[in-house]
Each structure stands twice: as structure tokens, then as C-alpha cells.
PDB file of N, CA and C in Angstrom:
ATOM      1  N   UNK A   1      -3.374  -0.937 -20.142  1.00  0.00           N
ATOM      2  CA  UNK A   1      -2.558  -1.758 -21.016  1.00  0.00           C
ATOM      3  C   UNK A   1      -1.912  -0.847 -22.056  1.00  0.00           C
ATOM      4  N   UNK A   2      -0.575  -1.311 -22.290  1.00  0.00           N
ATOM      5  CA  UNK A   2       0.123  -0.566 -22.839  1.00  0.00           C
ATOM      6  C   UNK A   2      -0.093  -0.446 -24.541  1.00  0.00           C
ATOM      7  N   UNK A   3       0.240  -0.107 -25.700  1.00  0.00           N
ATOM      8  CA  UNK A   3      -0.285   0.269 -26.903  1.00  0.00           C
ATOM      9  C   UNK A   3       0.082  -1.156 -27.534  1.00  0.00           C
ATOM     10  N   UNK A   4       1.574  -1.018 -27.470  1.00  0.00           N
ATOM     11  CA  UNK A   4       2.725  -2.696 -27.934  1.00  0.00           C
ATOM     12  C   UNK A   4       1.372  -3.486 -27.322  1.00  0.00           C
ATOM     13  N   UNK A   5       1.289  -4.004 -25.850  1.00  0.00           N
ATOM     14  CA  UNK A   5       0.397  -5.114 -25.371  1.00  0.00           C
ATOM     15  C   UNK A   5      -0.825  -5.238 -26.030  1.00  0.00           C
ATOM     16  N   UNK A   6      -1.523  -4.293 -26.328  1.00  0.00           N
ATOM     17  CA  UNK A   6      -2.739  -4.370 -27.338  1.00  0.00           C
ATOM     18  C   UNK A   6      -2.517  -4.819 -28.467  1.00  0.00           C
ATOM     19  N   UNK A   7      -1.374  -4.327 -29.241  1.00  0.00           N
ATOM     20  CA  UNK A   7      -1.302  -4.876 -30.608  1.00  0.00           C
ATOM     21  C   UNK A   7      -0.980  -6.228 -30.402  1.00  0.00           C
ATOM     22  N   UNK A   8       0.210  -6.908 -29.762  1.00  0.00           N
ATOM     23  CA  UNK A   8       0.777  -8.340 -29.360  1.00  0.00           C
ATOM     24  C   UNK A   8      -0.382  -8.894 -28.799  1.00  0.00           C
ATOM     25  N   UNK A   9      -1.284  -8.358 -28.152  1.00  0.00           N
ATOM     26  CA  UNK A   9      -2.658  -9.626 -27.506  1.00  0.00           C
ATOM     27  C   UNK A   9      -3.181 -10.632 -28.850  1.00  0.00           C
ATOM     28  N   UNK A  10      -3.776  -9.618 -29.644  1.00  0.00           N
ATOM     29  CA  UNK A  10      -4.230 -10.842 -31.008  1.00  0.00           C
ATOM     30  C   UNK A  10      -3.220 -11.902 -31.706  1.00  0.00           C
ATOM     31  N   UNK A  11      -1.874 -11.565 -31.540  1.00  0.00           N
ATOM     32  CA  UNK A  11      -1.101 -12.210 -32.284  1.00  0.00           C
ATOM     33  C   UNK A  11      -0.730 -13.242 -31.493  1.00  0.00           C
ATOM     34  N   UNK A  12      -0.523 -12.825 -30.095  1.00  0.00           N
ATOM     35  CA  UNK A  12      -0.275 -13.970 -29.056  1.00  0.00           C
ATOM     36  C   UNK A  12      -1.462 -15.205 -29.007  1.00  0.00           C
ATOM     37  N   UNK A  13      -2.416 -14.305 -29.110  1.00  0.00           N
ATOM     38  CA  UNK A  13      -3.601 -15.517 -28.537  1.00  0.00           C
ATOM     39  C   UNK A  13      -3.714 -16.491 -29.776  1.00  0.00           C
ATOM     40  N   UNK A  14      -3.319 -15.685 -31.431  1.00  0.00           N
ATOM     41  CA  UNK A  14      -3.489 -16.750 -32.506  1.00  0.00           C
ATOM     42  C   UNK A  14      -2.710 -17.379 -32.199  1.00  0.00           C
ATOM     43  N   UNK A  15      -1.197 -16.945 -32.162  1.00  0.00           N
ATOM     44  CA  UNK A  15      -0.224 -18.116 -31.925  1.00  0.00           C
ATOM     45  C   UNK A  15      -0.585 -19.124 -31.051  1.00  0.00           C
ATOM     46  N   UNK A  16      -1.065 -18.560 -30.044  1.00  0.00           N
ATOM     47  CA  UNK A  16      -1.130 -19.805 -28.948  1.00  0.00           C
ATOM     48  C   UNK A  16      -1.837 -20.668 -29.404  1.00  0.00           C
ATOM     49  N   UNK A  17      -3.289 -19.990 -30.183  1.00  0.00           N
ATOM     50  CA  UNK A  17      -4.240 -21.337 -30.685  1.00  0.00           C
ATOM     51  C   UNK A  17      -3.744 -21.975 -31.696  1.00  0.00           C
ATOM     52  N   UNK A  18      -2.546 -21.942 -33.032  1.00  0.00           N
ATOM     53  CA  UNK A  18      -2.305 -22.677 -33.371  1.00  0.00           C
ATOM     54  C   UNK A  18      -1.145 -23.695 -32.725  1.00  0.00           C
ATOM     55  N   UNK A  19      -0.674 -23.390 -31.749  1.00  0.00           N
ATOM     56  CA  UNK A  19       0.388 -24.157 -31.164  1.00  0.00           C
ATOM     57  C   UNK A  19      -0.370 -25.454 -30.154  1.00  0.00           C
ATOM     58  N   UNK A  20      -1.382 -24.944 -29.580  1.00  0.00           N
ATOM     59  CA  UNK A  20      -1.783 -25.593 -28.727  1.00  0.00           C
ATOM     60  C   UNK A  20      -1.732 -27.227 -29.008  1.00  0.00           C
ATOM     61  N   UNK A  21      -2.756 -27.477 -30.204  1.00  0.00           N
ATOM     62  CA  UNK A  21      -2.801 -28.954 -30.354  1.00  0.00           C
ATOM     63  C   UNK A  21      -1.624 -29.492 -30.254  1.00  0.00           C
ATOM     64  N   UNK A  22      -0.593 -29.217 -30.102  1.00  0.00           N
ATOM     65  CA  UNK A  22       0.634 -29.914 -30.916  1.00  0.00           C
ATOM     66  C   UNK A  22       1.436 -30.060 -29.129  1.00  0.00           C
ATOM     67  N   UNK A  23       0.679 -29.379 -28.178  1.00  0.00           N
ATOM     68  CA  UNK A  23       1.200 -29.279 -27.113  1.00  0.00           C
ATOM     69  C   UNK A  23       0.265 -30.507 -26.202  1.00  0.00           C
ATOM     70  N   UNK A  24       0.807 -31.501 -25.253  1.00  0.00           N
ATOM     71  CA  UNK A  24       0.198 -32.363 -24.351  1.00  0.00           C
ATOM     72  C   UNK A  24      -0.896 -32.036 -23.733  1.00  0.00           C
ATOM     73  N   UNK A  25      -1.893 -32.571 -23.090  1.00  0.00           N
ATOM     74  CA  UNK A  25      -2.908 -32.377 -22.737  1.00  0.00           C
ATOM     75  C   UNK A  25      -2.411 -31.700 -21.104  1.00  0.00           C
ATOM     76  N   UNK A  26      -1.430 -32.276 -20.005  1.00  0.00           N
ATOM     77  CA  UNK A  26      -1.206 -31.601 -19.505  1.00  0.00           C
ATOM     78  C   UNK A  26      -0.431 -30.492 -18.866  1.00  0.00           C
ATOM     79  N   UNK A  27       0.166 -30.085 -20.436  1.00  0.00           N
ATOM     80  CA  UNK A  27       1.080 -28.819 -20.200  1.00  0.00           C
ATOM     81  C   UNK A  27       0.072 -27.872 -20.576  1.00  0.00           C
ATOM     82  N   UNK A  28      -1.090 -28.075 -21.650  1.00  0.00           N
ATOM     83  CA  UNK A  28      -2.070 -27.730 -22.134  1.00  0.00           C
ATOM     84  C   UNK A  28      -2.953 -26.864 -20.934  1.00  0.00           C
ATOM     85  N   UNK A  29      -3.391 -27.442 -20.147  1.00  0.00           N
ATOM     86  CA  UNK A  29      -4.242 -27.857 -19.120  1.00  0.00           C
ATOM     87  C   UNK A  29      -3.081 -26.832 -17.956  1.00  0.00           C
ATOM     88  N   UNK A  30      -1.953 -26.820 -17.644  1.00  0.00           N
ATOM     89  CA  UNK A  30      -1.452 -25.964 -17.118  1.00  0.00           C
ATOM     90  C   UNK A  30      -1.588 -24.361 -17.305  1.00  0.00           C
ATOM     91  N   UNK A  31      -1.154 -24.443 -18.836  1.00  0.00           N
ATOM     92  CA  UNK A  31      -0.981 -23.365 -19.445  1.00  0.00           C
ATOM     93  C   UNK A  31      -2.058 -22.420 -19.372  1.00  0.00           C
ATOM     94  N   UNK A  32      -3.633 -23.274 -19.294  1.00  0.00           N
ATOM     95  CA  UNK A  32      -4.699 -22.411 -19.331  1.00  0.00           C
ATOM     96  C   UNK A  32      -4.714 -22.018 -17.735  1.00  0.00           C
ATOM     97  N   UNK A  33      -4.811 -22.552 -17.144  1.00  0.00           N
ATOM     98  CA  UNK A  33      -4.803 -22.149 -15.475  1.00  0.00           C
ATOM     99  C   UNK A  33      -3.699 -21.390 -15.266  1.00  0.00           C
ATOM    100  N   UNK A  34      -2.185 -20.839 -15.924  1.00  0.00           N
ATOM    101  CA  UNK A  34      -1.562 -20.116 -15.678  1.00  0.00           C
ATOM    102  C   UNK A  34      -2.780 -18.514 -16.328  1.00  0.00           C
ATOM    103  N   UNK A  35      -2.983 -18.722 -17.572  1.00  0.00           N
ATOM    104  CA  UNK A  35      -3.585 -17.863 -18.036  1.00  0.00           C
ATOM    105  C   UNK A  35      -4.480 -17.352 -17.228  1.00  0.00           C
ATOM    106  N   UNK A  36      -5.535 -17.714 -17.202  1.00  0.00           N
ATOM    107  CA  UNK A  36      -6.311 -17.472 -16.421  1.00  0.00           C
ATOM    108  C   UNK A  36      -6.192 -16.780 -14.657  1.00  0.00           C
ATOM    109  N   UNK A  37      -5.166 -17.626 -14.192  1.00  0.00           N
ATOM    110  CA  UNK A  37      -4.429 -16.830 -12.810  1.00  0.00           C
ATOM    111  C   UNK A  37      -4.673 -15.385 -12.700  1.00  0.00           C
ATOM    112  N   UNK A  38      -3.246 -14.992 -14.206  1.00  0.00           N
ATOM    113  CA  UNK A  38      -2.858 -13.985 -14.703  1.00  0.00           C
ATOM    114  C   UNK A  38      -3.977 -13.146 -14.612  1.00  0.00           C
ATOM    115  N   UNK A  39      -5.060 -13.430 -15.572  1.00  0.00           N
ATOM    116  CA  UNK A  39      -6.148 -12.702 -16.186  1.00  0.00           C
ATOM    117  C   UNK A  39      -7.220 -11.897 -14.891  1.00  0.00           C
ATOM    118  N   UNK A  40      -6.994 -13.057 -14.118  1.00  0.00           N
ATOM    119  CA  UNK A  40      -7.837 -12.741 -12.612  1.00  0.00           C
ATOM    120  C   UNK A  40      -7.097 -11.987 -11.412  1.00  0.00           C
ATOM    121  N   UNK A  41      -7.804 -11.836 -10.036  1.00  0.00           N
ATOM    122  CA  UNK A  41      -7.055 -11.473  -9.530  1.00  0.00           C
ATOM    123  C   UNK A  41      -6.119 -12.533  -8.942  1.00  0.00           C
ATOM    124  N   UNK A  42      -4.885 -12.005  -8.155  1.00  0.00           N
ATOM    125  CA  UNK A  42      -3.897 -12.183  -7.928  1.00  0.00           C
ATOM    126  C   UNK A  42      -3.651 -12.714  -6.592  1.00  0.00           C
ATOM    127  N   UNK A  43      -4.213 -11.527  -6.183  1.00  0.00           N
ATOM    128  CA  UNK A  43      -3.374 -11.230  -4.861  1.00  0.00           C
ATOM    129  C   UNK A  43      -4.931 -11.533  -3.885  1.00  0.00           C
ATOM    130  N   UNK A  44      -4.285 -12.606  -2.721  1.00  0.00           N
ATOM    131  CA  UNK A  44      -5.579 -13.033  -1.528  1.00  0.00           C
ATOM    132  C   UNK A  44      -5.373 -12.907  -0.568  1.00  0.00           C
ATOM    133  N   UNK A  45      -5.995 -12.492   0.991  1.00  0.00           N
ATOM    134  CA  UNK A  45      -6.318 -12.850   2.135  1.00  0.00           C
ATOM    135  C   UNK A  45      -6.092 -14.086   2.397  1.00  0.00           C
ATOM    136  N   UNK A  46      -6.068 -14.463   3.524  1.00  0.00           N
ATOM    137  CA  UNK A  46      -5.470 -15.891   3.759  1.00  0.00           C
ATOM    138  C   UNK A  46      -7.162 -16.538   3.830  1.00  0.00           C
ATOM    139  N   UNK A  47      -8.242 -16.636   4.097  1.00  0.00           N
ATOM    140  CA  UNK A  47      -9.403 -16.999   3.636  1.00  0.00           C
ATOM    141  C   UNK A  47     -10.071 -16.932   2.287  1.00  0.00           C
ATOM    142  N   UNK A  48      -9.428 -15.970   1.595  1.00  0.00           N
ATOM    143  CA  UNK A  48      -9.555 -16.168  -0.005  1.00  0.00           C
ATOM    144  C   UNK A  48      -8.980 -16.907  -0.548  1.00  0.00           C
ATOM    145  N   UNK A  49      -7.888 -17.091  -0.346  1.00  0.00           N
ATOM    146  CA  UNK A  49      -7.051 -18.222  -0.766  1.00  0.00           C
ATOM    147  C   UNK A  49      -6.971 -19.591  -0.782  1.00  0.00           C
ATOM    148  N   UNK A  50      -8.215 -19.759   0.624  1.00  0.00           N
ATOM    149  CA  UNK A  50      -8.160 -21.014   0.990  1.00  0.00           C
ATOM    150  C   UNK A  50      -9.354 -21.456   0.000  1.00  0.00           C
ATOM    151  N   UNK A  51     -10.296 -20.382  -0.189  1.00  0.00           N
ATOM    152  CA  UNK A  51     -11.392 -20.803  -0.863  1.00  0.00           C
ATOM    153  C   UNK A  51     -10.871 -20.986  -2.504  1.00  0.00           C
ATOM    154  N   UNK A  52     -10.232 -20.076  -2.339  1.00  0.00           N
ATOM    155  CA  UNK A  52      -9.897 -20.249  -3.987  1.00  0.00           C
ATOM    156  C   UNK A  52      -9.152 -21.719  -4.118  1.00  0.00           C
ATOM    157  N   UNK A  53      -7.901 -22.044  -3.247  1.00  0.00           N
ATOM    158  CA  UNK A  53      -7.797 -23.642  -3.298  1.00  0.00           C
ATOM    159  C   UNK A  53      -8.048 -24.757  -2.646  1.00  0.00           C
ATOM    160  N   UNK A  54      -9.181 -24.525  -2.801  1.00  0.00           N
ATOM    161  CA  UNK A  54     -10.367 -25.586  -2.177  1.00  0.00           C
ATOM    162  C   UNK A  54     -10.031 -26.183  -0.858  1.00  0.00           C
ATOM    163  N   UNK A  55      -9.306 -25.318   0.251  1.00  0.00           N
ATOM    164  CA  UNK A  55      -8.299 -25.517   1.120  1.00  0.00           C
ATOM    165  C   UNK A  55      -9.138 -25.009   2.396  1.00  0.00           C
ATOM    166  N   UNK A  56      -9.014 -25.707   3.464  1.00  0.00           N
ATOM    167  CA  UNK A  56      -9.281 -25.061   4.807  1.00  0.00           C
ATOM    168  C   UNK A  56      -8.107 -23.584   5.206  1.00  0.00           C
ATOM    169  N   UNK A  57      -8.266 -22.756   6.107  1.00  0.00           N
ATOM    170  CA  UNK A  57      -7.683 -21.663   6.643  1.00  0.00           C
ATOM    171  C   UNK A  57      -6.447 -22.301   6.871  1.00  0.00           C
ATOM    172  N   UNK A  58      -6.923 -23.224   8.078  1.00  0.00           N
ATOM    173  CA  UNK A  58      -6.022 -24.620   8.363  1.00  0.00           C
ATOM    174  C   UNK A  58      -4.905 -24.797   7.616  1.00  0.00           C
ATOM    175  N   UNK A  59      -5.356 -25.615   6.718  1.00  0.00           N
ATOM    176  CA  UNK A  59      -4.330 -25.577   5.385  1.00  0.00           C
ATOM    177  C   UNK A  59      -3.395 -24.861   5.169  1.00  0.00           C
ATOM    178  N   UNK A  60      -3.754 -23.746   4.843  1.00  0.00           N
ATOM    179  CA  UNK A  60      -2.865 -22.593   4.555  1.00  0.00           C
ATOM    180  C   UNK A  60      -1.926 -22.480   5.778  1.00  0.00           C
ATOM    181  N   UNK A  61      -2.362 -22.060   7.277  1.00  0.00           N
ATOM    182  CA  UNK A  61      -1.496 -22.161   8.038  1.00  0.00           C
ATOM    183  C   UNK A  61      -0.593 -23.363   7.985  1.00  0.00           C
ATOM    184  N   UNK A  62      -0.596 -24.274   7.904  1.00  0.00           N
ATOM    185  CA  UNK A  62       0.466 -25.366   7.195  1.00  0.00           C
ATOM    186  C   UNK A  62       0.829 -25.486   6.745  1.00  0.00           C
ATOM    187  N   UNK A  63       0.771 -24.572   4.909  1.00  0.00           N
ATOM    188  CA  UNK A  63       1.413 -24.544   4.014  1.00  0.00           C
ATOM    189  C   UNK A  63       2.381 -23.387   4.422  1.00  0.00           C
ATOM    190  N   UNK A  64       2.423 -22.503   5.317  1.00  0.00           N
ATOM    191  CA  UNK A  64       3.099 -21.219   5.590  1.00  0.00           C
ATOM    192  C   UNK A  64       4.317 -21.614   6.617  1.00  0.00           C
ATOM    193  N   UNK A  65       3.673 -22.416   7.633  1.00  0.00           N
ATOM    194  CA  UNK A  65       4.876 -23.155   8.094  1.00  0.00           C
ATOM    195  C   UNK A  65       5.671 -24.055   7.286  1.00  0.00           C
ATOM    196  N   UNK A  66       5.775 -24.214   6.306  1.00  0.00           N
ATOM    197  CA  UNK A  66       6.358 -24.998   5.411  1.00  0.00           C
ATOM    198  C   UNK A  66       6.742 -23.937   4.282  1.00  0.00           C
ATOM    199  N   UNK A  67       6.576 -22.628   4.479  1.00  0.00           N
ATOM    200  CA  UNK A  67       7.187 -21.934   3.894  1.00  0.00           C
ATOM    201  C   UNK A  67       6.634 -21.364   2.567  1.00  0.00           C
ATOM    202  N   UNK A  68       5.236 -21.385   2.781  1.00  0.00           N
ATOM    203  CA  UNK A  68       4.588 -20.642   1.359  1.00  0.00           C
ATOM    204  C   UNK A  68       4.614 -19.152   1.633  1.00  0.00           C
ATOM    205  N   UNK A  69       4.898 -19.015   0.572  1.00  0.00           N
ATOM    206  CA  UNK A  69       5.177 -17.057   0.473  1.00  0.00           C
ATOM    207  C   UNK A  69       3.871 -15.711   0.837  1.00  0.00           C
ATOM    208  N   UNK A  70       4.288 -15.376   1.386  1.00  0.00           N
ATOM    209  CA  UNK A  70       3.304 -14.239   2.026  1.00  0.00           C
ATOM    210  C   UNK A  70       3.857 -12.591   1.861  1.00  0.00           C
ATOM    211  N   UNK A  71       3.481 -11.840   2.093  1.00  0.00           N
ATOM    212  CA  UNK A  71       3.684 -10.328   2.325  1.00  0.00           C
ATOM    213  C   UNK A  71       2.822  -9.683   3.001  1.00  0.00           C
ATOM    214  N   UNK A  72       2.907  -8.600   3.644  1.00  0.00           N
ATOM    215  CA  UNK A  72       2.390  -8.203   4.458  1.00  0.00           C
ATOM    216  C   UNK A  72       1.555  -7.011   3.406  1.00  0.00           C
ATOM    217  N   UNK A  73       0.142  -6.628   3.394  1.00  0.00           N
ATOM    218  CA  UNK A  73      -0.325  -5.651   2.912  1.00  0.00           C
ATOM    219  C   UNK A  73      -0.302  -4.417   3.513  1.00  0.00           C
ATOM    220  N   UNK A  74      -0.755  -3.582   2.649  1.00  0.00           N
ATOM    221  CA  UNK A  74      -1.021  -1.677   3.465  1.00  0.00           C
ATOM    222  C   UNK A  74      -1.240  -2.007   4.548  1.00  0.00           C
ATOM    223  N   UNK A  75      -2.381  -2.650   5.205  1.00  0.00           N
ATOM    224  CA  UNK A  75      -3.268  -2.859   6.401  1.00  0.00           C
ATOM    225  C   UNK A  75      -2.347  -3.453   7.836  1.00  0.00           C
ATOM    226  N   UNK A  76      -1.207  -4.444   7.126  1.00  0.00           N
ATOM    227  CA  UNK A  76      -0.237  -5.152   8.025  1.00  0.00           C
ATOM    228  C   UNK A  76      -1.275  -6.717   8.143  1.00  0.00           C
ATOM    229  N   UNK A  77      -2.285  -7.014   7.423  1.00  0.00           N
ATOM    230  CA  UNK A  77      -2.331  -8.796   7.370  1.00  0.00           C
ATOM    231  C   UNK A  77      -1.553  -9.239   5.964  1.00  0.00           C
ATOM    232  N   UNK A  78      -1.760 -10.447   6.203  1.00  0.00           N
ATOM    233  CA  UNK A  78      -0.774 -11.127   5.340  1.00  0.00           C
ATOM    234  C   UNK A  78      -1.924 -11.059   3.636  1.00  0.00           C
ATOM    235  N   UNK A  79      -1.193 -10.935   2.988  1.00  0.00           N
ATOM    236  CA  UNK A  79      -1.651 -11.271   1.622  1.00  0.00           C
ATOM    237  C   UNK A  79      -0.799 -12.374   0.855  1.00  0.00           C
ATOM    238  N   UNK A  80      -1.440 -13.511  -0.197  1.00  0.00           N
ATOM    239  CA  UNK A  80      -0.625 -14.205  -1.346  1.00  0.00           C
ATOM    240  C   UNK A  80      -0.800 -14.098  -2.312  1.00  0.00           C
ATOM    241  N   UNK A  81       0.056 -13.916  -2.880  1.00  0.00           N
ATOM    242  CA  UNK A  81       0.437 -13.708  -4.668  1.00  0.00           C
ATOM    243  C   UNK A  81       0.096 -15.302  -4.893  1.00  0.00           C
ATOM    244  N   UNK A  82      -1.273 -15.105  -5.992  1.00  0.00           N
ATOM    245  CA  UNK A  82      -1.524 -16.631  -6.512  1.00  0.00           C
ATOM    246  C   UNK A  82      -1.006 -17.056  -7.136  1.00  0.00           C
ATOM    247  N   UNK A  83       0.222 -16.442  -8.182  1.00  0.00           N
ATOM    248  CA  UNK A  83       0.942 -16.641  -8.940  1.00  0.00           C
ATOM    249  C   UNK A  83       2.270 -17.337  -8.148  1.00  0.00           C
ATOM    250  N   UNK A  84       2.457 -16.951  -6.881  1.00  0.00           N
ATOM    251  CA  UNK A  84       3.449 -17.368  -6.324  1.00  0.00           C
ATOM    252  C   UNK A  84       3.234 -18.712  -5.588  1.00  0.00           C
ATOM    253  N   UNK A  85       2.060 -18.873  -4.684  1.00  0.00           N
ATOM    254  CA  UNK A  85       1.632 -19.849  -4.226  1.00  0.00           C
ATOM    255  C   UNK A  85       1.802 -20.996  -5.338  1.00  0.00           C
ATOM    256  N   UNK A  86       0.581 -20.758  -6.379  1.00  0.00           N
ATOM    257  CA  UNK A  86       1.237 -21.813  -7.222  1.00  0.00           C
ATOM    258  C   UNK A  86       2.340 -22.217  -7.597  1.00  0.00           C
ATOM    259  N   UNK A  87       3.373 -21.457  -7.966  1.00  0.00           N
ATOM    260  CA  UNK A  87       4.643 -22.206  -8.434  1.00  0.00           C
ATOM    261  C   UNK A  87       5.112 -22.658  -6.896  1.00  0.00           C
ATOM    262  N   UNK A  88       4.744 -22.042  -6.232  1.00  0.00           N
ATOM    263  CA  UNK A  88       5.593 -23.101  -4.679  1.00  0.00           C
ATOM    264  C   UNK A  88       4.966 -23.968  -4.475  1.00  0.00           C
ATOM    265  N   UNK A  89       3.600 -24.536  -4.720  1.00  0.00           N
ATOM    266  CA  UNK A  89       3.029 -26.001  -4.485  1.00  0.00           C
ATOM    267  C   UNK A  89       3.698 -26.872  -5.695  1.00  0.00           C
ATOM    268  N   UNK A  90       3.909 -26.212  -6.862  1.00  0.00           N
ATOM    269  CA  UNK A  90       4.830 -26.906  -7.657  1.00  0.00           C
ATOM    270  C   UNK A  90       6.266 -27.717  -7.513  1.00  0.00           C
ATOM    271  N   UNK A  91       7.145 -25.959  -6.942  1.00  0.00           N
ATOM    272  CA  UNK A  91       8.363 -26.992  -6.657  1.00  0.00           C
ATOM    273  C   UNK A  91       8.420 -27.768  -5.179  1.00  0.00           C
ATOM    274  N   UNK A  92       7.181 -27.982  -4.403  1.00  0.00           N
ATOM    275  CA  UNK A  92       7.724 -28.041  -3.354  1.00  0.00           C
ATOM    276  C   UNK A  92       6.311 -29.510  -3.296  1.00  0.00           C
ATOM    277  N   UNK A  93       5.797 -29.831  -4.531  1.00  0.00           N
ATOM    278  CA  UNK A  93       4.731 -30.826  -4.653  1.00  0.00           C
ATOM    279  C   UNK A  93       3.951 -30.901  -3.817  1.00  0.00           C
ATOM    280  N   UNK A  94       3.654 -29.875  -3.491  1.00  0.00           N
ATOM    281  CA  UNK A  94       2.234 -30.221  -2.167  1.00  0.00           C
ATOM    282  C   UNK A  94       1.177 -30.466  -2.677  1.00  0.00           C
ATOM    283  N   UNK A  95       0.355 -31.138  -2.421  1.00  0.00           N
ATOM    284  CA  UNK A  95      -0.901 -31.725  -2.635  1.00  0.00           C
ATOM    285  C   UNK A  95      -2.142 -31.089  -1.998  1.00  0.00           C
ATOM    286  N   UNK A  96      -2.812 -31.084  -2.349  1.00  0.00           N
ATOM    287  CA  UNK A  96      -4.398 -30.380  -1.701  1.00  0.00           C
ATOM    288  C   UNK A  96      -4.536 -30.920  -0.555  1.00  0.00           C
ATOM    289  N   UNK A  97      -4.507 -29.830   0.767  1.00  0.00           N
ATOM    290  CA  UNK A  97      -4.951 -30.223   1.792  1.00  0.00           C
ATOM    291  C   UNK A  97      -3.582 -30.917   2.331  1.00  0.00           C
ATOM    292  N   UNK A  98      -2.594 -31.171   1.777  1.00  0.00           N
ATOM    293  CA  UNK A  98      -1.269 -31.854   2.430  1.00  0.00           C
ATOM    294  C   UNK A  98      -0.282 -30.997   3.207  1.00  0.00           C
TER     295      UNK A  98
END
């Protein structure tokens, strides 16, 4: 982490805690699960992924035919950016397991 990002972490995180209340319960409730994403890892196997969203393998192969984002890793299997997955179940409203 860069020197700027160290100094901006404390100031960000106060800001955020005084902003929060004033923010809805579920933009609130978003916002921490974006955080958190971020904070964790990222990037999954197509069986990590499924576990991470409480999803059969299955699943995922369905969500991919429908066009959820993938890349190919060093190795040549597929990996997902969790950051990406999520915003595509977003704009594309998929539902758990749908």
C-alpha cells in the first residue's frame, strides 16, 4: 500500500462512519459487502465461486451462458473477478441459483 493510501485509510473510514447513519439501510448493507469484497480475495475458480455464492458449479455454468464474465488464468482454467460477477448479477438481476 501506497504512503497517500495509508494516510487517506483513517480519514476515509472516519468519513464513512460519520456518513453512514444518514445513508439507507440498504445502500448501507451494500456498501459493506462492496467493502469487504474489496478487502478479501477477489479473484475464484469456478468451485470457489460457487461456494462463495452459495451456488451449485451448476449455477455458475448458467450464469456463464448468460454471459457472466470470466478470464482465463496463467494455468488456462477460467477464473472470476468477484468484483465483477457481482456488478453483473446486479445489472443483469439474477437471483441466487436463477
Amino acid at each position: 500500500m501506497s504512503t497517500i493510501e495509508e494516510a487517506l485509510k483513517p480519514l476515509f473510514s472516519q468519513w464513512l462512519e460519520e456518513i453512514k447513519p444518514e445513508l439507507k439501510e440498504e445502500v448501507r448493507q451494500e456498501l459493506q459487502l462492496d467493502i469487504e469484497a474489496k478487502a478479501q480475495q477477489t479473484l475464484f475458480n469456478q468451485t470457489q465461486l460457487a461456494r462463495n455464492q452459495n451456488v451449485s458449479v451448476e449455477t455458475i455454468r448458467k450464469w456463464r451462458k448468460k454471459g457472466l464474465p470470466s478470464e482465463p488464468s496463467v494455468t488456462g482454467s477460467l477464473q472470476f473477478d468477484l468484483n465483477k460477477v457481482n456488478q453483473w448479477k446486479k445489472e443483469n438481476n439474477v437471483l441466487k441459483g436463477a
